[in-house]
Protein backbone atom coordinates (compact mmCIF):
# COMPACT_ATOMS: atom_id res chain seq x y z
CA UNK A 1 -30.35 -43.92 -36.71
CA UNK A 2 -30.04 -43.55 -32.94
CA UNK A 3 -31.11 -40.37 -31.30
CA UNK A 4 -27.98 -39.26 -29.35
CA UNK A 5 -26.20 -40.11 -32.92
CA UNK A 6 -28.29 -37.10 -34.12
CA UNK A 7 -28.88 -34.98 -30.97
CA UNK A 8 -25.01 -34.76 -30.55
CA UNK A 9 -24.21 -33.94 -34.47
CA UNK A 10 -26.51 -30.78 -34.20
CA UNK A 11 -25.89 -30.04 -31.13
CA UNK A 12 -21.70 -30.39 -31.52
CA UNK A 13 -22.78 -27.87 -35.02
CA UNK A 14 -24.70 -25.26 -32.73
CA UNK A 15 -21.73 -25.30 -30.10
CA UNK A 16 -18.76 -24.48 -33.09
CA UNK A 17 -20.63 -21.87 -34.62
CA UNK A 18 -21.35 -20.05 -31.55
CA UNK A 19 -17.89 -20.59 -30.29
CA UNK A 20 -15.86 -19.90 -33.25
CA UNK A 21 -15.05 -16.31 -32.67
CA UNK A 22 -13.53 -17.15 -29.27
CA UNK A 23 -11.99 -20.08 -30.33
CA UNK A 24 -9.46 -18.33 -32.99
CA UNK A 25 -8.15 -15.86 -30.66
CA UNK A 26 -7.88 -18.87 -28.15
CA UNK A 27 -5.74 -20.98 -30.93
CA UNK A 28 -3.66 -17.71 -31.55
CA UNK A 29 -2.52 -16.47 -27.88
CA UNK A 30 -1.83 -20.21 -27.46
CA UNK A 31 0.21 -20.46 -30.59
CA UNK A 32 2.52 -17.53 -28.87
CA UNK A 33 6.04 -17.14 -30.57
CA UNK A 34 5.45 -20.22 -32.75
CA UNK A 35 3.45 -17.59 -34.71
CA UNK A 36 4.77 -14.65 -35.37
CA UNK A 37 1.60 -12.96 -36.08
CA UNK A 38 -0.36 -14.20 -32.72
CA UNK A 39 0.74 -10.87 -30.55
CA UNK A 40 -1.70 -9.79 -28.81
CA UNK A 41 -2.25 -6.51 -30.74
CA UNK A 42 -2.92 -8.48 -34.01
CA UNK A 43 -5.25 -10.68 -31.78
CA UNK A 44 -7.24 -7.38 -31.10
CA UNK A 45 -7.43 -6.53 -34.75
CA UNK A 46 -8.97 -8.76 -37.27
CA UNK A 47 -8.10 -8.46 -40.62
CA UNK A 48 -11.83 -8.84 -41.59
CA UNK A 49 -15.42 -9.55 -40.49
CA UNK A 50 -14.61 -12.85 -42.38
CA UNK A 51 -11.76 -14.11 -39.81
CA UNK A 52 -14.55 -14.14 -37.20
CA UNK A 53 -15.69 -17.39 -39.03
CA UNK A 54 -12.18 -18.68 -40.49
CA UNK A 55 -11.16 -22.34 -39.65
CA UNK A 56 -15.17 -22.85 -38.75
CA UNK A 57 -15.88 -24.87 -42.04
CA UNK A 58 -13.63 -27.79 -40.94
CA UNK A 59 -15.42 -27.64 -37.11
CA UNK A 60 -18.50 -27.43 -37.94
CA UNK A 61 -19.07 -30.72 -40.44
CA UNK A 62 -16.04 -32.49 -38.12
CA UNK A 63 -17.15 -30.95 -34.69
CA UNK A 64 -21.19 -32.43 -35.76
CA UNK A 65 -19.86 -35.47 -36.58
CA UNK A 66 -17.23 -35.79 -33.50
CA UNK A 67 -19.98 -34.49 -30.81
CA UNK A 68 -22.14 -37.82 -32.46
CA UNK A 69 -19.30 -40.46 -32.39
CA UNK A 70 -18.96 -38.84 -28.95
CA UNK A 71 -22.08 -39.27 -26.93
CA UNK A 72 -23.29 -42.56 -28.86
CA UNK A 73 -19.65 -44.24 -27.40
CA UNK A 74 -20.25 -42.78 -24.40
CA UNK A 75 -23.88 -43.51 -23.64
CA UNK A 76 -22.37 -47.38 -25.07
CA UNK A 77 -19.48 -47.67 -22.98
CA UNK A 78 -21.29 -46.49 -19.56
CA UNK A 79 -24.35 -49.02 -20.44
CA UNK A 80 -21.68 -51.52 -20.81
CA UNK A 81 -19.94 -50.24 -17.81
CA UNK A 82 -22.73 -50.47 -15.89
CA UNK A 83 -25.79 -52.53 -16.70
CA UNK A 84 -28.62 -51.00 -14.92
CA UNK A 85 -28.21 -47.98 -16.68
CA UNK A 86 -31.75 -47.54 -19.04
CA UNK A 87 -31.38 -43.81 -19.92
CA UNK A 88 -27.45 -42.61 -20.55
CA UNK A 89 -28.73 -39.15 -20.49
CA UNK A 90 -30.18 -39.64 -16.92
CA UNK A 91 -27.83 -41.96 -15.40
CA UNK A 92 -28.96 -42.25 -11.82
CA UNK A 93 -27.15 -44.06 -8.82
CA UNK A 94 -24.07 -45.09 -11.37
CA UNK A 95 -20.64 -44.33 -9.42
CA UNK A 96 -18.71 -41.54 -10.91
CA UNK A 97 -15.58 -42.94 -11.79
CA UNK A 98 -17.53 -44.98 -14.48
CA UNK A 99 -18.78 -41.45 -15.60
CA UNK A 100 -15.47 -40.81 -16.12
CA UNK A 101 -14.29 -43.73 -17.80
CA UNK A 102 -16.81 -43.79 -20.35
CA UNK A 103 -16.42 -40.18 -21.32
CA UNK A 104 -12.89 -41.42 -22.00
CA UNK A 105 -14.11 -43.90 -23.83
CA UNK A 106 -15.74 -41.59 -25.87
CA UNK A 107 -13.21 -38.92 -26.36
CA UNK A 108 -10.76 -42.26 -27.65
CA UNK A 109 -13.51 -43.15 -29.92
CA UNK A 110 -13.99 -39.71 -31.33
CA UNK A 111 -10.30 -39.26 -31.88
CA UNK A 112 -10.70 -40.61 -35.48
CA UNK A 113 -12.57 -37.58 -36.30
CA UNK A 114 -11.04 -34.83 -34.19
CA UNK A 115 -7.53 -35.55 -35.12
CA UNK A 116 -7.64 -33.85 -38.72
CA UNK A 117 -10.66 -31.46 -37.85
CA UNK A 118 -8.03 -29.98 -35.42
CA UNK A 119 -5.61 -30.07 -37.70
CA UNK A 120 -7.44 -28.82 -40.55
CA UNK A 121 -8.52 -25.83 -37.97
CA UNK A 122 -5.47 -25.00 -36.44
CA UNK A 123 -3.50 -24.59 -39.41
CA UNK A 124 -6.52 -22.28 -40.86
CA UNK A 125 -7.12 -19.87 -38.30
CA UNK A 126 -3.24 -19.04 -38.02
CA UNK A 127 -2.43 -18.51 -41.72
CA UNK A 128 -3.76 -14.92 -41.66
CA UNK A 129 -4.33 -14.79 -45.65
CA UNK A 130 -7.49 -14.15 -46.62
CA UNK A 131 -7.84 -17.02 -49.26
CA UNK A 132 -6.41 -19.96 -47.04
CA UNK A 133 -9.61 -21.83 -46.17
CA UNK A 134 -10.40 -24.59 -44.27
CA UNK A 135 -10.54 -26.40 -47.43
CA UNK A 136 -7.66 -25.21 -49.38
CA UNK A 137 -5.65 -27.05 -45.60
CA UNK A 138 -7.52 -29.84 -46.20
CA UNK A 139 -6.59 -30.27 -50.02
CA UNK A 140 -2.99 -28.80 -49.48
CA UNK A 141 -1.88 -31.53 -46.63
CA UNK A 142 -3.81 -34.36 -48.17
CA UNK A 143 -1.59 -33.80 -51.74
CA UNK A 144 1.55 -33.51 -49.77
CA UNK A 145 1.16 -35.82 -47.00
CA UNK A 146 -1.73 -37.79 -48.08
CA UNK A 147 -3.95 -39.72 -45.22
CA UNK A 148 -1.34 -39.47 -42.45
CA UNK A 149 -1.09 -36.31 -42.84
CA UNK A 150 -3.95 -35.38 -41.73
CA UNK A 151 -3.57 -36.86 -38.08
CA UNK A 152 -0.09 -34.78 -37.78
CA UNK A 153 -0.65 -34.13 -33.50
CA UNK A 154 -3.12 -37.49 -33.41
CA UNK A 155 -1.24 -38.37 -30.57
CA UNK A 156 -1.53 -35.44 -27.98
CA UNK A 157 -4.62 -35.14 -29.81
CA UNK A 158 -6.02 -38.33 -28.13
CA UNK A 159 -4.66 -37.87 -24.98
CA UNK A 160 -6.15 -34.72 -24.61
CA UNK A 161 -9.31 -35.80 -25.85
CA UNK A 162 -9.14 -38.68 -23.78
CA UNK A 163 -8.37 -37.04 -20.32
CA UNK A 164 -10.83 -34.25 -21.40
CA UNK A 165 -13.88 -36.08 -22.22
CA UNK A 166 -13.79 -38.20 -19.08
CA UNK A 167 -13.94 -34.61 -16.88
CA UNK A 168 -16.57 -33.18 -19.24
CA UNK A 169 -18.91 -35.71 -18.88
CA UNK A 170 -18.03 -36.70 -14.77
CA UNK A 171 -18.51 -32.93 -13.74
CA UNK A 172 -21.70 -32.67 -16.15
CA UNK A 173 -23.60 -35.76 -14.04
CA UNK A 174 -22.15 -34.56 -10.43
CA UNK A 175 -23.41 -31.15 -11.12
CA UNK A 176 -27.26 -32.22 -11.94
CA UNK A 177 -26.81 -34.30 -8.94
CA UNK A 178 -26.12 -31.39 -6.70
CA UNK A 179 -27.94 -28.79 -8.01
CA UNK A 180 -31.32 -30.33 -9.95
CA UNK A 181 -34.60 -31.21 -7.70
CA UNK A 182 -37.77 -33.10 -8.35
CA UNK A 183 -39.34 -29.54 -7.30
CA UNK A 184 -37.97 -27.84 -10.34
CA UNK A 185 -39.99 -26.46 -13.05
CA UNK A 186 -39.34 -26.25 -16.37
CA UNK A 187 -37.74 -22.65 -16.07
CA UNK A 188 -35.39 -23.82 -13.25
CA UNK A 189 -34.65 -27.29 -15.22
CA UNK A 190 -33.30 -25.36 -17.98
CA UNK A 191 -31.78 -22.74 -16.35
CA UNK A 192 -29.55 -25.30 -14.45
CA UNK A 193 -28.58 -27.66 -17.22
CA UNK A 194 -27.57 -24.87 -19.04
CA UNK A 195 -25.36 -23.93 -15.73
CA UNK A 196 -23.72 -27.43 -15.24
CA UNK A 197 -22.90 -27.78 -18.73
CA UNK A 198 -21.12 -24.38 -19.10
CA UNK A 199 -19.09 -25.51 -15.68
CA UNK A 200 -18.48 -28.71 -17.32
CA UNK A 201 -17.01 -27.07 -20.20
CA UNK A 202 -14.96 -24.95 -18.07
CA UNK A 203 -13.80 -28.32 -15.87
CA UNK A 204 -12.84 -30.06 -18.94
CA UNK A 205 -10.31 -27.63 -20.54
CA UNK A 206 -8.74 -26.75 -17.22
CA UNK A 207 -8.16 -30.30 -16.92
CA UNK A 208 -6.40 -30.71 -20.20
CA UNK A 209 -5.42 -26.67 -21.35
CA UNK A 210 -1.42 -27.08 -21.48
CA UNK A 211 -1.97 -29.87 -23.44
CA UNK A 212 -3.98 -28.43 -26.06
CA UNK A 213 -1.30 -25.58 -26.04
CA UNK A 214 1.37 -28.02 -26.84
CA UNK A 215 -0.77 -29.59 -29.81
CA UNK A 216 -1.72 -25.97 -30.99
CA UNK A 217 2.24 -25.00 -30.87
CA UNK A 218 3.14 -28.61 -32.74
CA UNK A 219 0.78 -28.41 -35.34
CA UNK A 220 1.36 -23.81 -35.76
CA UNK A 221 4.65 -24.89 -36.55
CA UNK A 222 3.63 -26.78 -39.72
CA UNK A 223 2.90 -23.05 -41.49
CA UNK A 224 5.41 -22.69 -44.36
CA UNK A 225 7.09 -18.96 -45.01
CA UNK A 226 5.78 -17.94 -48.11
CA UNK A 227 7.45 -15.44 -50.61
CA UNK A 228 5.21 -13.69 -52.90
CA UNK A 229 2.47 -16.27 -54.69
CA UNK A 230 -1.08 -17.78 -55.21
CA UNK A 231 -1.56 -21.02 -52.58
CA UNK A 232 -1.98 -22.98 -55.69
CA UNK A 233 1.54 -22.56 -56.60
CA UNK A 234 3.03 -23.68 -53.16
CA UNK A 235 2.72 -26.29 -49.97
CA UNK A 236 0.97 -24.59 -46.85
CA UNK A 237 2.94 -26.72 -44.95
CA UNK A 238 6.51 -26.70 -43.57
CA UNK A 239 8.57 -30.00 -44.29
CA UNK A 240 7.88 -32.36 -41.45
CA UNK A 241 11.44 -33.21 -41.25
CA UNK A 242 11.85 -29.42 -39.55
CA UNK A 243 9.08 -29.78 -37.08
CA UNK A 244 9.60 -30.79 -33.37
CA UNK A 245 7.96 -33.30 -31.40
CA UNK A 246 5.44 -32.80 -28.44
CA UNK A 247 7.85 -33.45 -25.75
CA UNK A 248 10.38 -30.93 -27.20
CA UNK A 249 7.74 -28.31 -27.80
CA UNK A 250 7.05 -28.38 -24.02
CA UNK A 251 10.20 -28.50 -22.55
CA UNK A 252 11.25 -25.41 -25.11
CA UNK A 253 8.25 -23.84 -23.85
CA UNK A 254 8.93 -24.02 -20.41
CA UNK A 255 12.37 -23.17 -21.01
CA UNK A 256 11.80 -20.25 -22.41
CA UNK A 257 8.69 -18.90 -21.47
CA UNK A 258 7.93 -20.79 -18.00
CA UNK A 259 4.72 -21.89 -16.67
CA UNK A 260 2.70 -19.42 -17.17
CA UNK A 261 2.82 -20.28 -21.47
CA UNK A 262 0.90 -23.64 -21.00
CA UNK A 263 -2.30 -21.44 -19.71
CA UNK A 264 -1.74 -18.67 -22.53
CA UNK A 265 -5.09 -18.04 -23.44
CA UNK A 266 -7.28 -20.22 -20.51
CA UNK A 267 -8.97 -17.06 -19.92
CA UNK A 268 -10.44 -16.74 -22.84
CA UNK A 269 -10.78 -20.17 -23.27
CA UNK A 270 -13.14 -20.40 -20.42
CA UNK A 271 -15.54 -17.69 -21.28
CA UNK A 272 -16.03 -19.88 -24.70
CA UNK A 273 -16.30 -23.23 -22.83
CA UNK A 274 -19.03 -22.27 -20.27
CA UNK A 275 -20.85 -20.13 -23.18
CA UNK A 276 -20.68 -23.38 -25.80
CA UNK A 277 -21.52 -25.81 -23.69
CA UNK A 278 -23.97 -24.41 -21.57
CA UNK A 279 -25.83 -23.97 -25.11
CA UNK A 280 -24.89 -27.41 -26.42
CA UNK A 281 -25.59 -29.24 -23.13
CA UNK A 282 -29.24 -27.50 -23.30
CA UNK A 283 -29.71 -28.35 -26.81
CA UNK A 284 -28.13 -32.03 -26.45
CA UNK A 285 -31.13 -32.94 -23.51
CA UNK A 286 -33.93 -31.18 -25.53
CA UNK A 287 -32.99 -33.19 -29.26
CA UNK A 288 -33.06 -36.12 -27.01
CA UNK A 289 -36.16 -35.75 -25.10
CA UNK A 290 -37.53 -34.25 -28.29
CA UNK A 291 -36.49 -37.53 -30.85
CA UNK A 292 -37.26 -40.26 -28.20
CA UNK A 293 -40.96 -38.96 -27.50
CA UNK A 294 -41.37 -38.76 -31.27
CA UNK A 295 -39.58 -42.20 -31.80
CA UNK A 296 -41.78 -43.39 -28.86
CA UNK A 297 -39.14 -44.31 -26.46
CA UNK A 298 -40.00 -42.09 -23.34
CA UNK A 299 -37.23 -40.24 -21.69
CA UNK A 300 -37.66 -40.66 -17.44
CA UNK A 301 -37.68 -37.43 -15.34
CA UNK A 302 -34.19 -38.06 -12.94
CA UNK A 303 -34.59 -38.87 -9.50
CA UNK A 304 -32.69 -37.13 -6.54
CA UNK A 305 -29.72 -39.16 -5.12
CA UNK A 306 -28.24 -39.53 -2.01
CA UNK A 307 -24.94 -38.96 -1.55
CA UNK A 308 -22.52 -39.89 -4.82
């Protein structure tokens, strides 16, 4: 199988385990008053050392298999896009906008995958039980909702992933164009892809953040209220026929809370992009360099551009 199929799968594994943690209290400032447990002195508290990892079951199989689908559609699309491109992961003298496009590309491609894994994740990290895994979510909203239930948000979902992907992958390329030389070493080569992929994390969810706050607030408000019980006996999940849509989640929101709710939680956010993706960008170019010299397909050393 290709090597960016396998260099983004463990790289996209690293990332989520690293960024779990962050990621939870992220999901839960975001979530707001569509959870009543998210305040922020609960967020400051968990229950257990356990809730550090909660939700990261679901992430870390989907998020491996997502980060593949990923960068094999995008290093497809941009060849296609542009046909002098030889090595995706160096793509030298192609425009930027065709960066952009086919990091689109691949965040459309990927949605199949990271439609239910944020589902799946969402929904575990906010039910504050102790025995509500991500797999008891998975089970619970295939038996009551079967297939399609799974891709409850699929549409914001995509849109977000869409937008996102395109920035994550433009700002990745324009920042090794400005800041990497022919006269690095190997120190400073590492040093700065690990600094343009933590800015390109950061980029990409400032790009798309009150979007992923109104998926996070449509899919929190799936939880059911639960009397008294074992999971087995009851649904996790509120009827769909009480949920609202994505358009009515954000004009509530900025009715009632303003502006300032679709950024709940960026902080945070941030700290966990640049820390992820500085890490998975790093580990991304050394699987590849790593499985095409062992394949025999020689990775070339980038060459400095002129101008964008």
């Amino acid at each position: 199988m290709a090597a960016d199929f396998w260099a983004g799968y463990i790289s996209g594994a690293i990332g989520i385990i690293i960024g779990n943690p962050l990621d939870i209290v992220k999901v839960r400032l975001q979530a707001g008053n569509a959870h009543s447990d998210a305040s922020s002195t609960q967020l400051s508290r968990f229950e257990r050392a356990s809730a550090l990892v909660r939700g990261a079951a679901a992430p870390i199989l989907g998020y491996g298999a997502l980060n593949a689908v990923l960068f094999v559609a995008y290093n497809r699309s941009l060849a296609a896009l542009d046909g002098s491109v030889t090595d995706p992961t160096n793509p030298v003298g192609v425009s930027a906008y065709k960066i952009w496009l086919a990091g689109a590309a691949g965040g459309l491609a990927s949605w199949s995958i990271s439609s239910p894994t944020e589902f799946i994740k969402c929904r575990a990290q906010l039910d504050r039980r102790p025995e509500v895994s991500s797999w008891a979510v998975a089970k619970d909203i295939f038996r009551t909702r079967g297939w399609r239930g799974l891709y409850f948000g699929g549409g914001i979902t995509s849109a977000r992933d869409s937008i996102g992907y395109g920035f994550y992958f433009w700002s990745y390329e324009l920042c090794k164009r400005f800041m990497t030389s022919d006269d690095d070493d190997s120190h400073q080569a590492a040093l700065k892809i690990l600094l343009c992929g933590g800015i390109a994390g950061v980029v990409t969810w400032g790009s798309v953040f009150p979007l992923d706050m109104v998926k996070t607030r449509l899919q929190a408000q799936t939880i059911a209220d639960h009397s008294p019980g074992t999971i087995e006996s009851q649904s996790l999940l509120r009827p769909q026929r009480h949920t609202l849509n994505s358009f009515q989640i954000a004009k509530e929101t900025y009715r009632a809370e303003g502006i300032k709710a679709f950024y709940r939680g960026l902080g945070v956010c941030s700290v966990r992009a640049f820390i992820v993706n500085a890490v998975q960008w790093a580990a991304y170019e050394w699987l590849m360099k790593s499985f095409n010299h062992s394949w025999g397909t020689e990775v070339k050393t980038q060459e400095p551009i002129a101008g964008l």
